[in-house]
N, C-alpha and C. Protein backbone atom coordinates (compact mmCIF):
# COMPACT_ATOMS: atom_id res chain seq x y z
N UNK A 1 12.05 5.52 13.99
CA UNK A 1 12.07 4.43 13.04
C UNK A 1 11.38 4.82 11.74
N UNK A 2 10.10 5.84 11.66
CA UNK A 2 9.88 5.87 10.28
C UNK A 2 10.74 6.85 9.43
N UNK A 3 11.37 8.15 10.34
CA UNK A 3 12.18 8.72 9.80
C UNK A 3 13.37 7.81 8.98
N UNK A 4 13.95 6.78 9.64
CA UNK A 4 15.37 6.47 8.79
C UNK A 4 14.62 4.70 8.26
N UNK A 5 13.71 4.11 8.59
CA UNK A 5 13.53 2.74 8.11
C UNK A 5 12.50 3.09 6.89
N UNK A 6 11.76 3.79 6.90
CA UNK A 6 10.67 4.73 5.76
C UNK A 6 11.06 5.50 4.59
N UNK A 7 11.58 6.57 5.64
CA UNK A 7 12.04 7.85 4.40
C UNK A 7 12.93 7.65 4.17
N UNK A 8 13.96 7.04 4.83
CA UNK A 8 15.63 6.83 4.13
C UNK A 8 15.36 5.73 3.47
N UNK A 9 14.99 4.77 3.45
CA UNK A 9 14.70 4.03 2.43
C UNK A 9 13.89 3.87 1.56
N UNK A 10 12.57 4.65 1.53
CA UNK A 10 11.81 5.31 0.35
C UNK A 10 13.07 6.09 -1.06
N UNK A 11 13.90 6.47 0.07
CA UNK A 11 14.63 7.83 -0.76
C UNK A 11 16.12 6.95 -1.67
N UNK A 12 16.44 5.78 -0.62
CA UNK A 12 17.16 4.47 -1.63
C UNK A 12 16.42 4.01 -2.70
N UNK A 13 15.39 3.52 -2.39
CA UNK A 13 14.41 2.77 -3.87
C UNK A 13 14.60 4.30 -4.84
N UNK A 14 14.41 5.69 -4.53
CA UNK A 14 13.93 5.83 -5.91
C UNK A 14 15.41 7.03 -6.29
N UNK A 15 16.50 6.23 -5.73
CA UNK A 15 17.79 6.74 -6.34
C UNK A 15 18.55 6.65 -7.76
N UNK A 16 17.76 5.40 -8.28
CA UNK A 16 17.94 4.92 -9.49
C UNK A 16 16.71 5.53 -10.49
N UNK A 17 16.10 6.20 -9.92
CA UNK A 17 14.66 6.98 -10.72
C UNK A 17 15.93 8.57 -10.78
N UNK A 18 15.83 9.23 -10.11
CA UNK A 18 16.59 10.39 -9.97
C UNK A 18 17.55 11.03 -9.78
N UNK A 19 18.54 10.55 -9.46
CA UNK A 19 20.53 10.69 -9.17
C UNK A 19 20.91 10.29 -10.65
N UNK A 20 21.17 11.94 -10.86
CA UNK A 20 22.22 11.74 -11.92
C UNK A 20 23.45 10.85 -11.63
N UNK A 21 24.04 10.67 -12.98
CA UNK A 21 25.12 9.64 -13.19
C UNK A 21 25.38 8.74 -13.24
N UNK A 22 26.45 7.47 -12.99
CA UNK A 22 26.72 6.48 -13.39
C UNK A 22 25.93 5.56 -12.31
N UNK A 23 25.77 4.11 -12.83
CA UNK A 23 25.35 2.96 -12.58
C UNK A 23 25.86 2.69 -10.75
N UNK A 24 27.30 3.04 -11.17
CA UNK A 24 28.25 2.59 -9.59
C UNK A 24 27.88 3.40 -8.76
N UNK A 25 27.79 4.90 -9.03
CA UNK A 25 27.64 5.79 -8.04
C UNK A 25 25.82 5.56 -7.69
N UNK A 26 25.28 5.53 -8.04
CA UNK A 26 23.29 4.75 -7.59
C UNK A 26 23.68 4.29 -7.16
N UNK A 27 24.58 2.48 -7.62
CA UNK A 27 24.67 1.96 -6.62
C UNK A 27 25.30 1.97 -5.50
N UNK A 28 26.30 3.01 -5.05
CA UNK A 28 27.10 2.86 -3.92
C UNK A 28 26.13 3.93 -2.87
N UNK A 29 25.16 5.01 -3.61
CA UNK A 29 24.33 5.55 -2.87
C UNK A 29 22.76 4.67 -2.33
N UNK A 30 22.62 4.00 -2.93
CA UNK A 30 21.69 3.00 -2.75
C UNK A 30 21.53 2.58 -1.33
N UNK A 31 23.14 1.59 -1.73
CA UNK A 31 23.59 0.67 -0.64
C UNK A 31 23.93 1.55 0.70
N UNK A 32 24.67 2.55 0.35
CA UNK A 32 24.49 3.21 1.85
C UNK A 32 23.43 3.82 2.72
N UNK A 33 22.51 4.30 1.49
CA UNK A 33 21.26 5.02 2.00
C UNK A 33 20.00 3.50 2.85
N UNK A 34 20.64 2.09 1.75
CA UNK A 34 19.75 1.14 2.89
C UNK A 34 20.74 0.86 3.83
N UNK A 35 21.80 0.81 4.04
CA UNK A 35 22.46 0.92 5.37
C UNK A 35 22.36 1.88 6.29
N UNK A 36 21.89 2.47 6.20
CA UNK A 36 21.41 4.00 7.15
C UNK A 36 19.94 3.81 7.65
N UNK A 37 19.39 3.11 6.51
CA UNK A 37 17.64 2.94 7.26
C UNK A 37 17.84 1.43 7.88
N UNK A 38 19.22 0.28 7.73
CA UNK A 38 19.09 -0.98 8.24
C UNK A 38 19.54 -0.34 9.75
N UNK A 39 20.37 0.13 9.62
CA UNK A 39 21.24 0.60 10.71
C UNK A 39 20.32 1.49 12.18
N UNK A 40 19.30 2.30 11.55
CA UNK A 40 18.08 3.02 12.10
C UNK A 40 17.27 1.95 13.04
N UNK A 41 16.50 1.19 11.95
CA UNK A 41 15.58 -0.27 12.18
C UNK A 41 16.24 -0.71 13.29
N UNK A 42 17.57 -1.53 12.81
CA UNK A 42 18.17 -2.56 14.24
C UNK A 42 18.25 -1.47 15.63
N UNK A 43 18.73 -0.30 15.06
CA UNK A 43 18.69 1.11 16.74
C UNK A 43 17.35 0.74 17.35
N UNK A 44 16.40 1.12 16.47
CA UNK A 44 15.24 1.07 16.90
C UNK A 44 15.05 -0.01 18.28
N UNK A 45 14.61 -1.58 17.47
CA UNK A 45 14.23 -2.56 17.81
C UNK A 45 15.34 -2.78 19.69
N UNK A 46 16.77 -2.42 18.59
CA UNK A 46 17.28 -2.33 20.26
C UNK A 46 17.43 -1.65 21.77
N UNK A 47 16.77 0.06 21.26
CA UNK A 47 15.97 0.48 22.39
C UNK A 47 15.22 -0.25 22.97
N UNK A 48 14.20 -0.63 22.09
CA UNK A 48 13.01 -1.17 22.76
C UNK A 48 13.50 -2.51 23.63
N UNK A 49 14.28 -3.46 23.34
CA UNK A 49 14.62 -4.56 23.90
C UNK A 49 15.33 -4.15 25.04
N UNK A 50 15.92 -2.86 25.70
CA UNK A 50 16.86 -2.65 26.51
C UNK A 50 15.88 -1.63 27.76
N UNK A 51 14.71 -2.07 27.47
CA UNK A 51 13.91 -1.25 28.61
C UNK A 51 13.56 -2.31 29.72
N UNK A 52 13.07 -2.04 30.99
CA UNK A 52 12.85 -2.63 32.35
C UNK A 52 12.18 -3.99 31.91
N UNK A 53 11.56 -4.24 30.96
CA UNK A 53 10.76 -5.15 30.85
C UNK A 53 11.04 -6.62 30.24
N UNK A 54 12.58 -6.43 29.24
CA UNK A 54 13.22 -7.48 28.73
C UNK A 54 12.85 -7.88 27.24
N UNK A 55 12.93 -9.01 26.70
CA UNK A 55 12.74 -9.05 25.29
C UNK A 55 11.35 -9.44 25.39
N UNK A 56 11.47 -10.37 26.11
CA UNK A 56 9.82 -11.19 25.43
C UNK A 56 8.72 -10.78 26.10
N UNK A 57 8.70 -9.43 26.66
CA UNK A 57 7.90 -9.02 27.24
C UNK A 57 7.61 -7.91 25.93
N UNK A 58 7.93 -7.66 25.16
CA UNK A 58 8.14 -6.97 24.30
C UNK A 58 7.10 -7.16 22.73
N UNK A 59 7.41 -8.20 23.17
CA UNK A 59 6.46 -9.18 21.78
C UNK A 59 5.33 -9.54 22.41
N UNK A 60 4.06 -8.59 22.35
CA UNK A 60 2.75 -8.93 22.52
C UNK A 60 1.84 -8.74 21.78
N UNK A 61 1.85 -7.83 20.55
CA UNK A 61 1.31 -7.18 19.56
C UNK A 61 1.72 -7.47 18.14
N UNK A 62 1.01 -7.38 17.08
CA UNK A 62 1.54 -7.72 15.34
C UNK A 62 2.42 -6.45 15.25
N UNK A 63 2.61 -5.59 15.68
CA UNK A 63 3.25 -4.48 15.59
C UNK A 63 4.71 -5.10 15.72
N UNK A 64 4.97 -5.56 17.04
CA UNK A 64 6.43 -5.61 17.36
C UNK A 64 6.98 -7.68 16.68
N UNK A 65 5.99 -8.20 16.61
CA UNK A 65 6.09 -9.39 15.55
C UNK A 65 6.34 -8.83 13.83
N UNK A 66 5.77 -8.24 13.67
CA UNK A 66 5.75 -7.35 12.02
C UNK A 66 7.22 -6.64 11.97
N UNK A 67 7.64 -5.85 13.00
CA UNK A 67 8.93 -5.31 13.45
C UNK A 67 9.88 -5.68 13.12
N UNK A 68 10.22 -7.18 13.78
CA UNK A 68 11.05 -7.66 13.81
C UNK A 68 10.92 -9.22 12.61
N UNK A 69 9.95 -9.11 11.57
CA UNK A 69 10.37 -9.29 10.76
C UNK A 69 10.82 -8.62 9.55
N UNK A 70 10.37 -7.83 9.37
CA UNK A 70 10.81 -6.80 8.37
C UNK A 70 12.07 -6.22 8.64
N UNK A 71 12.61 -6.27 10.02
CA UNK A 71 13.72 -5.95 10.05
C UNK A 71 15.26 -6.95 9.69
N UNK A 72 14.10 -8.20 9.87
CA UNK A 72 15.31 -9.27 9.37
C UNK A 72 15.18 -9.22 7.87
N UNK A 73 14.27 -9.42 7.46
CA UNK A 73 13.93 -9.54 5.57
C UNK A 73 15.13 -8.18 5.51
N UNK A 74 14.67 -6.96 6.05
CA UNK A 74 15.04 -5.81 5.24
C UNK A 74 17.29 -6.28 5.99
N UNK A 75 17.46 -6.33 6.57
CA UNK A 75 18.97 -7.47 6.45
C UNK A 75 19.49 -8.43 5.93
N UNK A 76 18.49 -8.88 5.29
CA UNK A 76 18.71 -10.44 4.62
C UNK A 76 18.50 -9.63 3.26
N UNK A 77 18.11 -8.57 3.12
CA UNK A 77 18.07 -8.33 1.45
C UNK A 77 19.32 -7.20 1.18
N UNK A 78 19.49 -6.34 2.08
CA UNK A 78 20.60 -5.54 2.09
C UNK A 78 21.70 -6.45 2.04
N UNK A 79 22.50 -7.90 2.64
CA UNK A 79 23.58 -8.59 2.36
C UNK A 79 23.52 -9.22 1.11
N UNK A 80 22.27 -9.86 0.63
CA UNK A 80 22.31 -10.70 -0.29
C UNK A 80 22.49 -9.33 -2.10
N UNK A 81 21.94 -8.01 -1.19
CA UNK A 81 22.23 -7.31 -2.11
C UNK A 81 23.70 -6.53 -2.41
N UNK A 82 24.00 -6.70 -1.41
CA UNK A 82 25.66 -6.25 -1.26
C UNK A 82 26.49 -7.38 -2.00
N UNK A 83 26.24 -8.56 -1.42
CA UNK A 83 26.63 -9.95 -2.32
C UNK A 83 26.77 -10.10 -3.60
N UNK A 84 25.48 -9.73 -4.23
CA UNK A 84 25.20 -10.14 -5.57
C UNK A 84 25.36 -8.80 -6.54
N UNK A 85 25.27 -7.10 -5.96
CA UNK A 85 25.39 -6.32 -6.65
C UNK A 85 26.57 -5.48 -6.82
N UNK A 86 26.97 -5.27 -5.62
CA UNK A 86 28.40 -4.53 -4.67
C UNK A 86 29.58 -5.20 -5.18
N UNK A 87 29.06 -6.51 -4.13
CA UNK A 87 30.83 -7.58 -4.30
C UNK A 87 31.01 -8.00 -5.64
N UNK A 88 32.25 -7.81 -6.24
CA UNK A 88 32.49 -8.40 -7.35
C UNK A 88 32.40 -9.69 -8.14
N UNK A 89 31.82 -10.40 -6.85
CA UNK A 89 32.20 -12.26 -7.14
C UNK A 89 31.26 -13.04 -8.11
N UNK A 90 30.15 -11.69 -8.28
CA UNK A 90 29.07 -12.38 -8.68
C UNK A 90 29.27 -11.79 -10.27
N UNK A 91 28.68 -13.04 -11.12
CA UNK A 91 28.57 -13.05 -12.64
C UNK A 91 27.76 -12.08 -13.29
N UNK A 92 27.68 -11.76 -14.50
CA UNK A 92 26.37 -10.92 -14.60
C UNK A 92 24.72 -11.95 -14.71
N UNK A 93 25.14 -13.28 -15.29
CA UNK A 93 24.13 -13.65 -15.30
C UNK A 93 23.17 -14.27 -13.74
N UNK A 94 24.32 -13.96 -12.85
CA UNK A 94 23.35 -14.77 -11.80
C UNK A 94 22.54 -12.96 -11.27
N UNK A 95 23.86 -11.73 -11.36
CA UNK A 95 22.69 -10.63 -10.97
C UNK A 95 21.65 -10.26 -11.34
N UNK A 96 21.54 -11.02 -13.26
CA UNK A 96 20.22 -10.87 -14.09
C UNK A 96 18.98 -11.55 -13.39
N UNK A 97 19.37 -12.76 -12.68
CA UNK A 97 18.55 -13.38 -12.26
C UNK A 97 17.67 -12.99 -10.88
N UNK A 98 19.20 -12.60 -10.26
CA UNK A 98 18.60 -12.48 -8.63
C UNK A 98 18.03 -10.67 -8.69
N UNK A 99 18.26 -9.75 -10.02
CA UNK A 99 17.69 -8.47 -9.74
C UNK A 99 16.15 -8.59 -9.90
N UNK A 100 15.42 -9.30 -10.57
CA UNK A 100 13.83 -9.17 -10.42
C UNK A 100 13.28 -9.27 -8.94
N UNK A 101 14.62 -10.57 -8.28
CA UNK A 101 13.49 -11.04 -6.80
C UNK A 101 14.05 -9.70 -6.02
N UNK A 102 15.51 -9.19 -6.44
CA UNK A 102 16.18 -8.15 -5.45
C UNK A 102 14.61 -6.63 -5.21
N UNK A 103 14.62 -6.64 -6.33
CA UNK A 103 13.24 -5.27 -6.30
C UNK A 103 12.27 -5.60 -5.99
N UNK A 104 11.31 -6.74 -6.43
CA UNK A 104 10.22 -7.46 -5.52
C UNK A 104 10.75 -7.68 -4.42
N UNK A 105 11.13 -8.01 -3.42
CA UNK A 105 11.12 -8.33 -2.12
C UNK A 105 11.98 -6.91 -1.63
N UNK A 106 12.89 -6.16 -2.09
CA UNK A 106 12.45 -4.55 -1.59
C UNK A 106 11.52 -3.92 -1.91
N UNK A 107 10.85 -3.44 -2.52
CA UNK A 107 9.41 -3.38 -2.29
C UNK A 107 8.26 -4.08 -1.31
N UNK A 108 8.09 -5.21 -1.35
CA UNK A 108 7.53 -5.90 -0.72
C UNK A 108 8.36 -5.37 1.03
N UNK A 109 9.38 -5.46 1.78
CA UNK A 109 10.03 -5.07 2.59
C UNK A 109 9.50 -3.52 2.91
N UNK A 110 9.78 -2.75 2.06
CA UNK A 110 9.11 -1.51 1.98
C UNK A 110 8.37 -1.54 2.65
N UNK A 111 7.00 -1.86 1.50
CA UNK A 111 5.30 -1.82 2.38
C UNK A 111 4.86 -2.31 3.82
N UNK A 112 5.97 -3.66 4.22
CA UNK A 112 5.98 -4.02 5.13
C UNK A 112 6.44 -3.10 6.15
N UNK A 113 7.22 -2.57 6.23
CA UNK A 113 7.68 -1.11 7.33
C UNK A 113 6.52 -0.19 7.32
N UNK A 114 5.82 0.11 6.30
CA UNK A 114 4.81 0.90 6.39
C UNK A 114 3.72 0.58 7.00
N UNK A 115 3.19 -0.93 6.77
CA UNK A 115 1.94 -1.51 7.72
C UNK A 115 2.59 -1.54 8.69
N UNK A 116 3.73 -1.84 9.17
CA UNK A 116 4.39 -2.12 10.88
C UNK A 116 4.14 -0.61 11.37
N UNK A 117 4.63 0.76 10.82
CA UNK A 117 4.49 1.99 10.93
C UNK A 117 2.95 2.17 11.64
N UNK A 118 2.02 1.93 10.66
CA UNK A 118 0.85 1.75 10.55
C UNK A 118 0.27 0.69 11.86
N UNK A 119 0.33 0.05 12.08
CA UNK A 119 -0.31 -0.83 13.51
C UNK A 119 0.58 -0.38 14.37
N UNK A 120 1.70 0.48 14.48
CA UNK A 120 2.27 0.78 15.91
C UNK A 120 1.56 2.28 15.94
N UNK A 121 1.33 2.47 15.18
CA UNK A 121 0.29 4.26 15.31
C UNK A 121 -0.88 3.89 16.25
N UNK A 122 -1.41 2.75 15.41
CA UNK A 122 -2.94 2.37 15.94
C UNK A 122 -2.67 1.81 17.26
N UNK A 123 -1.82 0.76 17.67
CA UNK A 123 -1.65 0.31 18.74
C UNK A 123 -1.39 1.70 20.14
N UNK A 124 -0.43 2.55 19.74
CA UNK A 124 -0.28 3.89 20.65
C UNK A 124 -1.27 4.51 20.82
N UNK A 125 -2.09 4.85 19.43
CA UNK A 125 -3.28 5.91 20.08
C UNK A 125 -4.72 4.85 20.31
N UNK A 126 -4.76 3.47 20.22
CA UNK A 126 -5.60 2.68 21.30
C UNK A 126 -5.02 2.64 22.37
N UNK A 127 -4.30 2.77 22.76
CA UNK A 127 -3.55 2.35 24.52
C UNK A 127 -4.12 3.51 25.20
N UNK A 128 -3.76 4.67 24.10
CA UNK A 128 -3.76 6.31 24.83
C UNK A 128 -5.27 6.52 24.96
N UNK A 129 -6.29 6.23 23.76
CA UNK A 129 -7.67 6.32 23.97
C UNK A 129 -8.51 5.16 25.06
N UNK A 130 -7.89 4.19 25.39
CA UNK A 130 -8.42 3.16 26.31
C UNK A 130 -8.42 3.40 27.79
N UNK A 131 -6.98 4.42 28.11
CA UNK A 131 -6.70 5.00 29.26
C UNK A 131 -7.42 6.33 29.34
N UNK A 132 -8.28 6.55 28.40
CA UNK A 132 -8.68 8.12 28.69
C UNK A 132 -7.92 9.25 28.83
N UNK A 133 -6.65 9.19 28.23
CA UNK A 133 -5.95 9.88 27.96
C UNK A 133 -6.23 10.95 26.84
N UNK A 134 -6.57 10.37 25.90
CA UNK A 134 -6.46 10.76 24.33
C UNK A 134 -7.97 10.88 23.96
N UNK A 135 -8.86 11.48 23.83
CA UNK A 135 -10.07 11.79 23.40
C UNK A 135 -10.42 11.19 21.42
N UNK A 136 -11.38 10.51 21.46
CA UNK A 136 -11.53 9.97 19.92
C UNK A 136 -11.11 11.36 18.87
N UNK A 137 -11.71 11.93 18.97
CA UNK A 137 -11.86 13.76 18.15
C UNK A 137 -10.77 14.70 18.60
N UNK A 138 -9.55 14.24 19.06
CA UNK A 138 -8.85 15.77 19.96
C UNK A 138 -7.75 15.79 19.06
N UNK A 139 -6.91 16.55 19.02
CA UNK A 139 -6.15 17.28 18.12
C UNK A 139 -4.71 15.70 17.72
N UNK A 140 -4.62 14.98 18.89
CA UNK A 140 -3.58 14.03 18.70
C UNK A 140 -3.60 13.08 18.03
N UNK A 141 -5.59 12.70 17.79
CA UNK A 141 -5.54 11.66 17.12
C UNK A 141 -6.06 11.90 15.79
N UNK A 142 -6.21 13.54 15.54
CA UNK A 142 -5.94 13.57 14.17
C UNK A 142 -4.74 13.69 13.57
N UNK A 143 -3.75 14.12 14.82
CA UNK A 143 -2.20 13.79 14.17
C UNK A 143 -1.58 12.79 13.63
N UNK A 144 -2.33 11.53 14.42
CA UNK A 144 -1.98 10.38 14.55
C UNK A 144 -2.39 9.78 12.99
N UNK A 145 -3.57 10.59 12.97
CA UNK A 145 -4.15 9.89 11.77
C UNK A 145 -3.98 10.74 10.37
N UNK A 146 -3.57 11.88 10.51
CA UNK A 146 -2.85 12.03 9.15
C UNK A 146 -1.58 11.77 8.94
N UNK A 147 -0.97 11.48 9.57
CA UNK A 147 0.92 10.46 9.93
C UNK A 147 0.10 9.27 8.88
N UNK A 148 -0.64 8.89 9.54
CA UNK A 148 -0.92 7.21 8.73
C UNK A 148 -1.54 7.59 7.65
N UNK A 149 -2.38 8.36 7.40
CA UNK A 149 -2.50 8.53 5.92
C UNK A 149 -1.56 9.23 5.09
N UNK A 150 -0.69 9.84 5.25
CA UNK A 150 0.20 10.41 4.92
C UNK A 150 1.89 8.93 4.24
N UNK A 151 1.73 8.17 5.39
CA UNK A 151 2.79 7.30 5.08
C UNK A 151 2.78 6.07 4.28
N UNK A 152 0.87 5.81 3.97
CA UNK A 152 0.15 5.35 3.01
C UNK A 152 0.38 6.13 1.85
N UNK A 153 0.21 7.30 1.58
CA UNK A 153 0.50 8.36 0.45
C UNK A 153 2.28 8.39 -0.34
N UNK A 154 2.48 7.93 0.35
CA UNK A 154 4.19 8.43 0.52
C UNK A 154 4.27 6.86 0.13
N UNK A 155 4.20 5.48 0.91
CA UNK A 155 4.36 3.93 0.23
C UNK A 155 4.04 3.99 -1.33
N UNK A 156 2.84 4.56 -1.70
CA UNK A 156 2.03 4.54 -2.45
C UNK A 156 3.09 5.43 -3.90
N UNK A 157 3.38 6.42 -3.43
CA UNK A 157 4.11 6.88 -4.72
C UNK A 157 5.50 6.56 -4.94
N UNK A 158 6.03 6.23 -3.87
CA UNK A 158 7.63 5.31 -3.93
C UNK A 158 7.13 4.28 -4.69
N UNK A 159 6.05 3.29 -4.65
CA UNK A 159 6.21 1.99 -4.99
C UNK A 159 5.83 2.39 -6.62
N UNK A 160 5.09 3.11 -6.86
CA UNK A 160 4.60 3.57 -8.27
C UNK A 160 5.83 4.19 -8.95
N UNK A 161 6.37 5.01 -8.38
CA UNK A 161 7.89 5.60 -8.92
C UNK A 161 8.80 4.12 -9.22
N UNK A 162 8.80 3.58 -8.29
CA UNK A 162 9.78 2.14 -8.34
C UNK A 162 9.62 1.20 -9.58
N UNK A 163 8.01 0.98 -10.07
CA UNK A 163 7.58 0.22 -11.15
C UNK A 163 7.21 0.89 -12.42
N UNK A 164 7.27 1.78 -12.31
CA UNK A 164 6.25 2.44 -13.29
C UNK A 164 7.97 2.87 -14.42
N UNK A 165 7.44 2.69 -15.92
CA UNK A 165 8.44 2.75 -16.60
C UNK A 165 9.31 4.05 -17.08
N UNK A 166 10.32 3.97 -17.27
CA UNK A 166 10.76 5.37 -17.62
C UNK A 166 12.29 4.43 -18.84
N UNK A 167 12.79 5.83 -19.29
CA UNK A 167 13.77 5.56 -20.17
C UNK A 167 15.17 4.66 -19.49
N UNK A 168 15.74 4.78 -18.10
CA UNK A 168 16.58 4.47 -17.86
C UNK A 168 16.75 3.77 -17.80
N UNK A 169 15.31 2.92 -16.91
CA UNK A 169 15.04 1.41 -16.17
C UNK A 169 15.28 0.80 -17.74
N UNK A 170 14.15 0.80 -18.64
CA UNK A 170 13.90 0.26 -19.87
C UNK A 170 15.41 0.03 -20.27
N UNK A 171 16.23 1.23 -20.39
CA UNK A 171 17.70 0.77 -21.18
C UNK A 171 18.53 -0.32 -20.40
N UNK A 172 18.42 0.13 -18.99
CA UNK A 172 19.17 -0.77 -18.04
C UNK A 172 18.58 -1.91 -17.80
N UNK A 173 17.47 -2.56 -18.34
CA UNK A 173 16.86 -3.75 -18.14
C UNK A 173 17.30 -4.44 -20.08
N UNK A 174 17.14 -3.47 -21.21
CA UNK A 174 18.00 -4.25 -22.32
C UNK A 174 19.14 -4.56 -22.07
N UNK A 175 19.98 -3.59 -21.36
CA UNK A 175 21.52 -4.27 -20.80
C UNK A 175 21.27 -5.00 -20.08
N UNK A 176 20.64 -5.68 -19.27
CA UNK A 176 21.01 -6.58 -18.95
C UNK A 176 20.66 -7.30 -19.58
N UNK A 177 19.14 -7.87 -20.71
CA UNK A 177 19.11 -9.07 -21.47
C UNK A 177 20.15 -8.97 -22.51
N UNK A 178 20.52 -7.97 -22.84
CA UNK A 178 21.65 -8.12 -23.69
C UNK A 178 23.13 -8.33 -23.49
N UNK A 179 23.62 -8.31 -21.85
CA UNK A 179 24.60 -8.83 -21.78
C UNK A 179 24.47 -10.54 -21.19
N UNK A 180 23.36 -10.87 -20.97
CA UNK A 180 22.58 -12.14 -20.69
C UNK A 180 22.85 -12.79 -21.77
N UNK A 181 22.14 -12.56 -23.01
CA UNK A 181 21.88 -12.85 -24.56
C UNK A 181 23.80 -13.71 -24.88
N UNK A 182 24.92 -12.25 -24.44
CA UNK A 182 25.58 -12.74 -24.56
C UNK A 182 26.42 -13.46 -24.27
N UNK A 183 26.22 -13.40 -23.11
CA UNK A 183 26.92 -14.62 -22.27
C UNK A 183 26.50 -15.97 -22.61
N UNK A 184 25.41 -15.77 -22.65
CA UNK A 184 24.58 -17.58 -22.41
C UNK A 184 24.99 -17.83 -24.66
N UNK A 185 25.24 -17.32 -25.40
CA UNK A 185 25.79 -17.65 -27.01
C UNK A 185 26.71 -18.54 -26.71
């Protein structure tokens, strides 16, 4: 799950920072690259639901509550973004509108996979250190623990790449007040 709900979708947000070319082609790589990390997420969640134990045995921890919301947000923003950016039906002025909440709440979705990332680390190597399995100091749970600082590092410069200004965003944000400007004359 952090391989394709993380990095494949770290690597969607900052397609519009770095992929040469046109507007359509970002966006048709976008949309597939978050269909590949939605597509990952729901795999995920449905292993886990298909083991001896059933669903609601499943949900005992903020880990697998955090899970399975971020996995709905991160579905509910991939359609409404297919809807409003993809499908043709939509105006330019309603995409002017709905693109500020579209990037705030991917982002926000984002970070959320990363704290879920983040309490299912901690939750595994407490289970493993409670059973005396896993020693506080032994080689696994410094693995464990540069994974989590590492995927903190990695949230951290996607989300800064995502906001932080550059020439393209800037032009592609006057096009849109300027095809806004003209519509609404």
């Amino acid at each position: 799950m952090v391989i394709g709900f993380i990095l494949i979708s770290g690597e969607a947000i900052l397609i519009h920072r770095w992929l040469p070319g046109s507007r359509n082609l970002k966006k048709s790589v976008h949309l597939c690259l978050q269909g590949v990390a939605l597509g990952s997420g729901v795999f995920g969640i449905w292993t886990k639901f298909h083991g001896k134990d059933g669903i609601v045995a499943n949900f005992y921890s903020l880990h697998s509550w955090m899970g399975l919301i971020c996995v709905c947000l991160f579905g509910a923003q991939w359609l409404v973004g297919f809807l409003s950016f993809w499908h043709r039906g939509e105006v330019r002025m309603t995409r002017a509108k709905v693109l500020p909440w579209h990037i705030f709440l991917g982002l926000y979705t984002y970070g959320l996979a990363v704290a879920t990332a983040e309490t299912g680390l901690l939750e595994k190597l407490t289970f493993l250190q409670t059973r005396r399995n896993v020693f506080k100091h032994s080689p696994e749970s410094m693995i464990v623990n540069g994974l989590g600082l590492g995927l903190v590092v990695l949230c951290g410069i996607v989300i800064f790449t995502a906001v932080s200004p550059k020439y393209q965003a800037v032009h592609s944000k006057l096009m849109y007040l300027s095809d806004t400007r003209c519509l609404s004359s």
